[in-house]
PDB file of N, CA and C in Angstrom:
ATOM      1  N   UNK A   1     -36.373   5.672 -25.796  1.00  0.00           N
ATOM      2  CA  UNK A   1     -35.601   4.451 -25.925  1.00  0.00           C
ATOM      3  C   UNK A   1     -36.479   3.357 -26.516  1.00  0.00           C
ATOM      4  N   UNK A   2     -35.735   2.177 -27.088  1.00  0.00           N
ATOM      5  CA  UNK A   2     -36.658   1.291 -28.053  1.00  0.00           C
ATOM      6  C   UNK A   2     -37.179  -0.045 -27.075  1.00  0.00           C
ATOM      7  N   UNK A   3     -38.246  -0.681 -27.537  1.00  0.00           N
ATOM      8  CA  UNK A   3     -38.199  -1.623 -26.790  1.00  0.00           C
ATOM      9  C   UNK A   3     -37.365  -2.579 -26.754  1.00  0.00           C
ATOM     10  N   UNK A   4     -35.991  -3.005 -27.783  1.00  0.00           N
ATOM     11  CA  UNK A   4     -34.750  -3.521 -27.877  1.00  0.00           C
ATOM     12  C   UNK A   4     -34.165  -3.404 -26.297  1.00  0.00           C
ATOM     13  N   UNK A   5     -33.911  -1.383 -25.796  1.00  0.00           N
ATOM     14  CA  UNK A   5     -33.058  -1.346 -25.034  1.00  0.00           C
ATOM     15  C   UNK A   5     -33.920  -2.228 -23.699  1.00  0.00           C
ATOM     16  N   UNK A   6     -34.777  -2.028 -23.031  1.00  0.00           N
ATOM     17  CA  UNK A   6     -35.331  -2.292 -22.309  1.00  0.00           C
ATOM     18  C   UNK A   6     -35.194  -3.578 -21.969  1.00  0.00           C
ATOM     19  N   UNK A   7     -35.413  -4.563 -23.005  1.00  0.00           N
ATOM     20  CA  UNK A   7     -35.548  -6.241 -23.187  1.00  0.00           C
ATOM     21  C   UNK A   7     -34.159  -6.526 -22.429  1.00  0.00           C
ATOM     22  N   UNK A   8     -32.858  -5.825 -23.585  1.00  0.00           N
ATOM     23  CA  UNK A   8     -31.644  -5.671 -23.300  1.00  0.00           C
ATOM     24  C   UNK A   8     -31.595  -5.431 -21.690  1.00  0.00           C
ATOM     25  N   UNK A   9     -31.722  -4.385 -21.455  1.00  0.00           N
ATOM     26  CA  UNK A   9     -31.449  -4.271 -19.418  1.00  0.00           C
ATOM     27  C   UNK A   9     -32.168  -4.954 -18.815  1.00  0.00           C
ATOM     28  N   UNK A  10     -33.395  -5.071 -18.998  1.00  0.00           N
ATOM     29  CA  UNK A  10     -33.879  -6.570 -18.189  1.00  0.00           C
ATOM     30  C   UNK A  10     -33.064  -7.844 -18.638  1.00  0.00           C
ATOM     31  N   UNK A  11     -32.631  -8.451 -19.365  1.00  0.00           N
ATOM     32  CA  UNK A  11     -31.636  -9.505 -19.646  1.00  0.00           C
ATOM     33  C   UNK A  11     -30.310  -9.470 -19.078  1.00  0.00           C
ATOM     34  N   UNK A  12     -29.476  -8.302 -19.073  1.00  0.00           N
ATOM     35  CA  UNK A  12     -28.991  -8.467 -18.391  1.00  0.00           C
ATOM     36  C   UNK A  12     -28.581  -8.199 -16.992  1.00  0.00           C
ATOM     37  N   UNK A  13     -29.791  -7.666 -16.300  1.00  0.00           N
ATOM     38  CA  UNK A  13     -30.404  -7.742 -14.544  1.00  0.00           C
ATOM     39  C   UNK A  13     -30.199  -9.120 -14.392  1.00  0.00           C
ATOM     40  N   UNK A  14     -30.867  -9.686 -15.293  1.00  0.00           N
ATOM     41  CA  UNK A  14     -31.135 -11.214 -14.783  1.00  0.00           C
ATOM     42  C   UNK A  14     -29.852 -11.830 -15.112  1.00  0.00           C
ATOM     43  N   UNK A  15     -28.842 -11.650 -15.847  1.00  0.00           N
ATOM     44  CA  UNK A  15     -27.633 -12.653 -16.167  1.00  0.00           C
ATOM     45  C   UNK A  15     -26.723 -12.075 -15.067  1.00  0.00           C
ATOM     46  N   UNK A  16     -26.250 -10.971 -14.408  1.00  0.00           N
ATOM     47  CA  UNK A  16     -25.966 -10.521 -13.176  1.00  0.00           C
ATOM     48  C   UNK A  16     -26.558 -10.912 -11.707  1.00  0.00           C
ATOM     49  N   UNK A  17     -27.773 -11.224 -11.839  1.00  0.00           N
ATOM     50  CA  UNK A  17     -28.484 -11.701 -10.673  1.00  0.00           C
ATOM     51  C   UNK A  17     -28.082 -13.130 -10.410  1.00  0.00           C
ATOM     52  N   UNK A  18     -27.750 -13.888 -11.832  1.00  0.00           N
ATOM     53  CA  UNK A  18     -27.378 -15.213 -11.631  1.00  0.00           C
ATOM     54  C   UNK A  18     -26.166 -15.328 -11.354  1.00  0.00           C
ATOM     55  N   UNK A  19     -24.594 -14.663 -11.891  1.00  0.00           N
ATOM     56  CA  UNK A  19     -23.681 -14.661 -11.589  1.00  0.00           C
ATOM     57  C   UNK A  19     -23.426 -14.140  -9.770  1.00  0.00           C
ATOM     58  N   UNK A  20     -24.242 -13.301  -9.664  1.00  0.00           N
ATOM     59  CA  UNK A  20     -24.115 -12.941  -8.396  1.00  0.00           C
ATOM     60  C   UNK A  20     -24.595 -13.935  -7.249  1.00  0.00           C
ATOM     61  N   UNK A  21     -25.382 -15.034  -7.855  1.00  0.00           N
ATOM     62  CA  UNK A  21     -26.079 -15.755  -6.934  1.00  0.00           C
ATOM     63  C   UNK A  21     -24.641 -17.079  -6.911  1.00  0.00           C
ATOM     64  N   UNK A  22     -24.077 -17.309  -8.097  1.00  0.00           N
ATOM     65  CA  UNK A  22     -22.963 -18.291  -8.273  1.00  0.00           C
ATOM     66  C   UNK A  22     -21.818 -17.764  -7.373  1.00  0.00           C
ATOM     67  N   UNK A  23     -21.635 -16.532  -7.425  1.00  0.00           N
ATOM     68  CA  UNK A  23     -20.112 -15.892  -7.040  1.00  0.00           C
ATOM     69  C   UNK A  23     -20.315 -15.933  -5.231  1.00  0.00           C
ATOM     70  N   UNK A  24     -21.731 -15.351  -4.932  1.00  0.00           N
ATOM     71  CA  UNK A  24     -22.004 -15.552  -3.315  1.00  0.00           C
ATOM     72  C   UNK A  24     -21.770 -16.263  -2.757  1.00  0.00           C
ATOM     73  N   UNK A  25     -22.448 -17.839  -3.812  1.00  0.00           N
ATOM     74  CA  UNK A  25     -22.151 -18.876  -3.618  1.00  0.00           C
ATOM     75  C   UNK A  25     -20.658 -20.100  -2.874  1.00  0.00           C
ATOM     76  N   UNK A  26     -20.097 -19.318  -4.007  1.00  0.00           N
ATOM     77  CA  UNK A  26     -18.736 -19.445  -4.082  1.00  0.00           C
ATOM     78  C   UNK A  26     -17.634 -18.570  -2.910  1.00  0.00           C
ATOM     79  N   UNK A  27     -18.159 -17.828  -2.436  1.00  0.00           N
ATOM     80  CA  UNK A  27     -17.558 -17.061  -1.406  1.00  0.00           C
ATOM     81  C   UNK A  27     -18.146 -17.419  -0.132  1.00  0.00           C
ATOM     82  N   UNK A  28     -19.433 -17.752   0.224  1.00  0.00           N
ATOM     83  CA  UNK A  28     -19.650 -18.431   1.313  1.00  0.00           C
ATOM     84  C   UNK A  28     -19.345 -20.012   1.381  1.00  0.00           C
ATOM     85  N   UNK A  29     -19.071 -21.062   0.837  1.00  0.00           N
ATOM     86  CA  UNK A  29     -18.649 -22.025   0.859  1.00  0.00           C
ATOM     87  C   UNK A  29     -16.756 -22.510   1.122  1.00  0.00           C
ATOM     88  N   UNK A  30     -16.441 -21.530   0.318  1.00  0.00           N
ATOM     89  CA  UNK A  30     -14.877 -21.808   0.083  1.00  0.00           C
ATOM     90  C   UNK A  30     -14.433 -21.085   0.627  1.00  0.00           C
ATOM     91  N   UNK A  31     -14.387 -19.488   1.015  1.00  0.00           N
ATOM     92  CA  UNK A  31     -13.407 -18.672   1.607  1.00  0.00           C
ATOM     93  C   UNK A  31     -14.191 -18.283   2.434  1.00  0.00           C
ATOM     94  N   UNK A  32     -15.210 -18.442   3.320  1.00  0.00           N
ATOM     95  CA  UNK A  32     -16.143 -18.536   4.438  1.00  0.00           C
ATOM     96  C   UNK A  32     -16.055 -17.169   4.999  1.00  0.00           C
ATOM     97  N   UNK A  33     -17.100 -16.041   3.788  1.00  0.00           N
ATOM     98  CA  UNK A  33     -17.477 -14.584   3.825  1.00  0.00           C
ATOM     99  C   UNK A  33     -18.580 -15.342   4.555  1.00  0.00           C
ATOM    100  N   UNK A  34     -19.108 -14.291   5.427  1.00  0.00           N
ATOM    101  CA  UNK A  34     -20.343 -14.007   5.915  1.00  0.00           C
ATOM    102  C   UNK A  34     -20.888 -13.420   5.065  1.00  0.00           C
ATOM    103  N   UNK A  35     -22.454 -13.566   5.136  1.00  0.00           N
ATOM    104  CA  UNK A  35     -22.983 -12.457   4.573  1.00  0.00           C
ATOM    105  C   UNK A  35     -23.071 -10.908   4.526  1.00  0.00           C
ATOM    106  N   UNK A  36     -23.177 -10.924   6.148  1.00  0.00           N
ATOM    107  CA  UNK A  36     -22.872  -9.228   6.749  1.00  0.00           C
ATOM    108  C   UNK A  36     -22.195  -8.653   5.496  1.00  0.00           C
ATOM    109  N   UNK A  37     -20.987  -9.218   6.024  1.00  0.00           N
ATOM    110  CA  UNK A  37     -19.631  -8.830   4.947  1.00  0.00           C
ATOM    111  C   UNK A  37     -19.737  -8.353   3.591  1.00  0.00           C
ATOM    112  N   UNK A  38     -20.617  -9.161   3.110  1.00  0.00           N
ATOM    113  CA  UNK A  38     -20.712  -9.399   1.308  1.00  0.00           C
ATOM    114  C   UNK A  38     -21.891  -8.409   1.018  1.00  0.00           C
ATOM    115  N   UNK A  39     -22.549  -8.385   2.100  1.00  0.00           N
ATOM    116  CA  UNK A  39     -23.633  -7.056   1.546  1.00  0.00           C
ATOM    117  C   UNK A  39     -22.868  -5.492   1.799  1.00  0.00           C
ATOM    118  N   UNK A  40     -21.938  -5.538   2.886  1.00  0.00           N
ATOM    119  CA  UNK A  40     -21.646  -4.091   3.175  1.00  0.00           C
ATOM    120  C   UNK A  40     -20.534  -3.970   2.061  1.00  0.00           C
ATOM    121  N   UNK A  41     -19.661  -4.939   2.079  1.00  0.00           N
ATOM    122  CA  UNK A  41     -18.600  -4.402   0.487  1.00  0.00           C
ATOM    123  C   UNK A  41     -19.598  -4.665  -0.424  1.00  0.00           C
ATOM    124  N   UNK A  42     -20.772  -4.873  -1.256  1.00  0.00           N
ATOM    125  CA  UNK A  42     -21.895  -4.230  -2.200  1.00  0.00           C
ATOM    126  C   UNK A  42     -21.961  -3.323  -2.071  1.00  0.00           C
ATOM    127  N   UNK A  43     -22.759  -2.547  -1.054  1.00  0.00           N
ATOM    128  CA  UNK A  43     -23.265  -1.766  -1.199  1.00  0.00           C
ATOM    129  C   UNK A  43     -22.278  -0.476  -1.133  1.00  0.00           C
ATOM    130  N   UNK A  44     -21.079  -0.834  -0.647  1.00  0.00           N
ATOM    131  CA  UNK A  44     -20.165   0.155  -0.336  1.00  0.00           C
ATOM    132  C   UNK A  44     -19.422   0.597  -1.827  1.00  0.00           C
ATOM    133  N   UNK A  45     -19.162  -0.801  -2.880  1.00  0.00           N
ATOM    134  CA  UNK A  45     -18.427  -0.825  -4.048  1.00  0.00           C
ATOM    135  C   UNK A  45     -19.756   0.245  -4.678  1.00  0.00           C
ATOM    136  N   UNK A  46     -21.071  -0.453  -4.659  1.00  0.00           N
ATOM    137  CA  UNK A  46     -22.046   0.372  -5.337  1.00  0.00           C
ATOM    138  C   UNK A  46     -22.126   1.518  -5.270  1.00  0.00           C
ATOM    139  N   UNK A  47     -21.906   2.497  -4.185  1.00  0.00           N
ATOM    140  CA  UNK A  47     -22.194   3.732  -3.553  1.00  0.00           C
ATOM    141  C   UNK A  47     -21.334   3.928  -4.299  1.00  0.00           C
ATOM    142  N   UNK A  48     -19.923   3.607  -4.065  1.00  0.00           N
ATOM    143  CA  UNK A  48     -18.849   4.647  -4.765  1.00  0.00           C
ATOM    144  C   UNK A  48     -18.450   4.323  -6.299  1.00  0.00           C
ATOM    145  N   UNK A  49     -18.771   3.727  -7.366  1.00  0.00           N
ATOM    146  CA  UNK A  49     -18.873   3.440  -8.372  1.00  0.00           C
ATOM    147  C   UNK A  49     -20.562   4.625  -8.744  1.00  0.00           C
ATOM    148  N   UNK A  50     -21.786   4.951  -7.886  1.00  0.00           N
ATOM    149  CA  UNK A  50     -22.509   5.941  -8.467  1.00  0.00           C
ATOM    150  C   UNK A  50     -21.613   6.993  -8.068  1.00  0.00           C
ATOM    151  N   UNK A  51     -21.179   7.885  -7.357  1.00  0.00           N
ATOM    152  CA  UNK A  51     -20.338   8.666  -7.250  1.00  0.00           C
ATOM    153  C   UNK A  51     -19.214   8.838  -7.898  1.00  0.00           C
ATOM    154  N   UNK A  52     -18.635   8.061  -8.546  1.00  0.00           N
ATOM    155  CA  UNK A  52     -17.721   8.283  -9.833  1.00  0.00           C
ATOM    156  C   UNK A  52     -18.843   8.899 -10.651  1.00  0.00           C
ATOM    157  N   UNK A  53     -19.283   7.962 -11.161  1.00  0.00           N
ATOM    158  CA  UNK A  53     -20.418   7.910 -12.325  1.00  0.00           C
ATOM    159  C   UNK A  53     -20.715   9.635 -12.585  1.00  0.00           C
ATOM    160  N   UNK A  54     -21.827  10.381 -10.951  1.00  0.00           N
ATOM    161  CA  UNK A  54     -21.979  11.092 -10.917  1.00  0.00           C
ATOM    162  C   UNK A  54     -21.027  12.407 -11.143  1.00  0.00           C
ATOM    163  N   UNK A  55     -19.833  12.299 -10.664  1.00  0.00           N
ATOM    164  CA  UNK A  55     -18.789  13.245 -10.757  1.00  0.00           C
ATOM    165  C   UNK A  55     -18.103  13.134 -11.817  1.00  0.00           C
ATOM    166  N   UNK A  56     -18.495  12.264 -13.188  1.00  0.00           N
ATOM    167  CA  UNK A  56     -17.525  11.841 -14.396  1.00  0.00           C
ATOM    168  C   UNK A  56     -19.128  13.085 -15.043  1.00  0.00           C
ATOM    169  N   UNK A  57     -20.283  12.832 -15.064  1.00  0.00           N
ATOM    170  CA  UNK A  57     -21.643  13.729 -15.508  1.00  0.00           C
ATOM    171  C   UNK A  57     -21.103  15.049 -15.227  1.00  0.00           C
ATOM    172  N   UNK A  58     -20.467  15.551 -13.943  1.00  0.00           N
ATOM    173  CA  UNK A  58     -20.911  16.603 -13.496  1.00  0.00           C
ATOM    174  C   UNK A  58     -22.253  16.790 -13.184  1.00  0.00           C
ATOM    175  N   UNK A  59     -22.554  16.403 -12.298  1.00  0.00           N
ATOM    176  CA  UNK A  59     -23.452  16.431 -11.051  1.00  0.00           C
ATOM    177  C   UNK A  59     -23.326  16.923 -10.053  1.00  0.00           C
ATOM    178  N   UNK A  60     -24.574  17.616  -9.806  1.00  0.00           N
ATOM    179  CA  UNK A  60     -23.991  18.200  -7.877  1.00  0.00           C
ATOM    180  C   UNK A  60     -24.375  17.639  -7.221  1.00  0.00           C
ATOM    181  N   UNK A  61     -23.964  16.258  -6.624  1.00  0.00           N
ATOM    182  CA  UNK A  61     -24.587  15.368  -5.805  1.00  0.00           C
ATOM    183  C   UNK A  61     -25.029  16.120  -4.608  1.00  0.00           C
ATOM    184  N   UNK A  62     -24.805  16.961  -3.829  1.00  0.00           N
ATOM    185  CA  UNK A  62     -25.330  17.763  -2.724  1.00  0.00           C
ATOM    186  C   UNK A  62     -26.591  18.586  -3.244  1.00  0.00           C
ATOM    187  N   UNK A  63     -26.789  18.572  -4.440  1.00  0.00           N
ATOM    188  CA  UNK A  63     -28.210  19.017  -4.605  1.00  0.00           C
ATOM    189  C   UNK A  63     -29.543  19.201  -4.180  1.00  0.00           C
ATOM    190  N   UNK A  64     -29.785  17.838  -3.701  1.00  0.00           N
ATOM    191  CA  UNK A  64     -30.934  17.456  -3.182  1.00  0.00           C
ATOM    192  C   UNK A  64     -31.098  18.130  -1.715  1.00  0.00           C
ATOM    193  N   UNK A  65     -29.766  18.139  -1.052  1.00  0.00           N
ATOM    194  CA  UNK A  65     -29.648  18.914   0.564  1.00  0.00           C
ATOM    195  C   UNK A  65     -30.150  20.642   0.626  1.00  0.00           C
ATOM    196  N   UNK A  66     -30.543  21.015  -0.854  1.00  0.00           N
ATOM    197  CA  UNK A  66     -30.900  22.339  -0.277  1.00  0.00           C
ATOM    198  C   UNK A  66     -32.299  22.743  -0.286  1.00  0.00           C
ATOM    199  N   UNK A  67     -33.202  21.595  -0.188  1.00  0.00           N
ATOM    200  CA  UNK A  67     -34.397  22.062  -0.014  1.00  0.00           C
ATOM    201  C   UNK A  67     -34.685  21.293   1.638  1.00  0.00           C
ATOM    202  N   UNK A  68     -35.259  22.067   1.996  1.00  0.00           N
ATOM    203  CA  UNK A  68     -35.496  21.621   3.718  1.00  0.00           C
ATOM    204  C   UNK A  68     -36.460  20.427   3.787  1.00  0.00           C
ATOM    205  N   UNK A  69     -37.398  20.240   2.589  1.00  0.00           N
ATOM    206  CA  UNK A  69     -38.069  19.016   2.970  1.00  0.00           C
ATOM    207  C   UNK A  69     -37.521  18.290   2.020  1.00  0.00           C
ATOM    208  N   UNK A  70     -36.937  18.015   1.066  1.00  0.00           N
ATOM    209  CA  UNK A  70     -35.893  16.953   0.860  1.00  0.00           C
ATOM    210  C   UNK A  70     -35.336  16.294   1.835  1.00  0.00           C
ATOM    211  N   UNK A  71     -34.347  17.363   2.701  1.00  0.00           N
ATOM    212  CA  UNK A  71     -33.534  17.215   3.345  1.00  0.00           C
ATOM    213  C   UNK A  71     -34.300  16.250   4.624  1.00  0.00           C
ATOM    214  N   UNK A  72     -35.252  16.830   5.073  1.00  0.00           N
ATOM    215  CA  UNK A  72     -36.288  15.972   5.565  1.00  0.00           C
ATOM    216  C   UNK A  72     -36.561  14.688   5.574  1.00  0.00           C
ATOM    217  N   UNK A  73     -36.717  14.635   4.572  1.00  0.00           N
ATOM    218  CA  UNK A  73     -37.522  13.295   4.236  1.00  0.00           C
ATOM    219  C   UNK A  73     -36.003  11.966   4.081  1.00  0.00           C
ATOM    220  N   UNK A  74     -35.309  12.429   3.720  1.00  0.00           N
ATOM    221  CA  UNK A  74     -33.533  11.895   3.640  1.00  0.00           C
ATOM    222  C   UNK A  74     -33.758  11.756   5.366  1.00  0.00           C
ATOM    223  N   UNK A  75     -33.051  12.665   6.358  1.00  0.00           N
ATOM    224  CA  UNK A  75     -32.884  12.540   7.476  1.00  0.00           C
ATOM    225  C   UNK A  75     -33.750  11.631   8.190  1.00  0.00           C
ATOM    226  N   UNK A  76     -35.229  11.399   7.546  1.00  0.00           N
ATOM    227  CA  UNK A  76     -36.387  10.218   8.163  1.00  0.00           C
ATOM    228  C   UNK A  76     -35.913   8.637   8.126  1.00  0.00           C
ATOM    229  N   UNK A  77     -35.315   8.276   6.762  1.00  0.00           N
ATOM    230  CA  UNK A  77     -34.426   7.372   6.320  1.00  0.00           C
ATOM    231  C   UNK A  77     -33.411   6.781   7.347  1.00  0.00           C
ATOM    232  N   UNK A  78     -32.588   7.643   7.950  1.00  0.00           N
ATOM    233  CA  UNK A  78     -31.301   7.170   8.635  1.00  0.00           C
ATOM    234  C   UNK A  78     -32.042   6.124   9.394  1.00  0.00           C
TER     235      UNK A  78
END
């Protein structure tokens, strides 16, 4: 990949990081989200938007579960 793309995804990390900091903004002030809230629908929209992603590739997302110290090192996590 060129150093174009790179510049490109770091630019727009950062123009997302700012909208996200405006929109938070905007949801804890006016329609009085908690935070709790606003991180678990993230991370929840995120999870399942890579799981499309992955299943649009054809991916075997259960992949990683068949080696025992994978599986391991995952289960240390929880």
């Amino acid at each position: 990949m060129s150093k174009k793309w790179y510049v490109g995804m770091a630019a727009g990390g950062a123009l997302f990081w700012g909208i996200n900091g405006i929109l938070s903004n905007i949801l804890f002030e006016r329609i009085d989200v908690s935070p709790d809230w606003l991180t678990t629908a993230r991370l929840f929209i995120s999870g399942i938007v890579l799981l499309i992603y992955s299943l649009l590739r054809r991916q075997n997302i259960f992949k990683i579960w068949r080696s025992p110290k994978n599986a391991g090192i995952l289960l240390s996590l929880v």
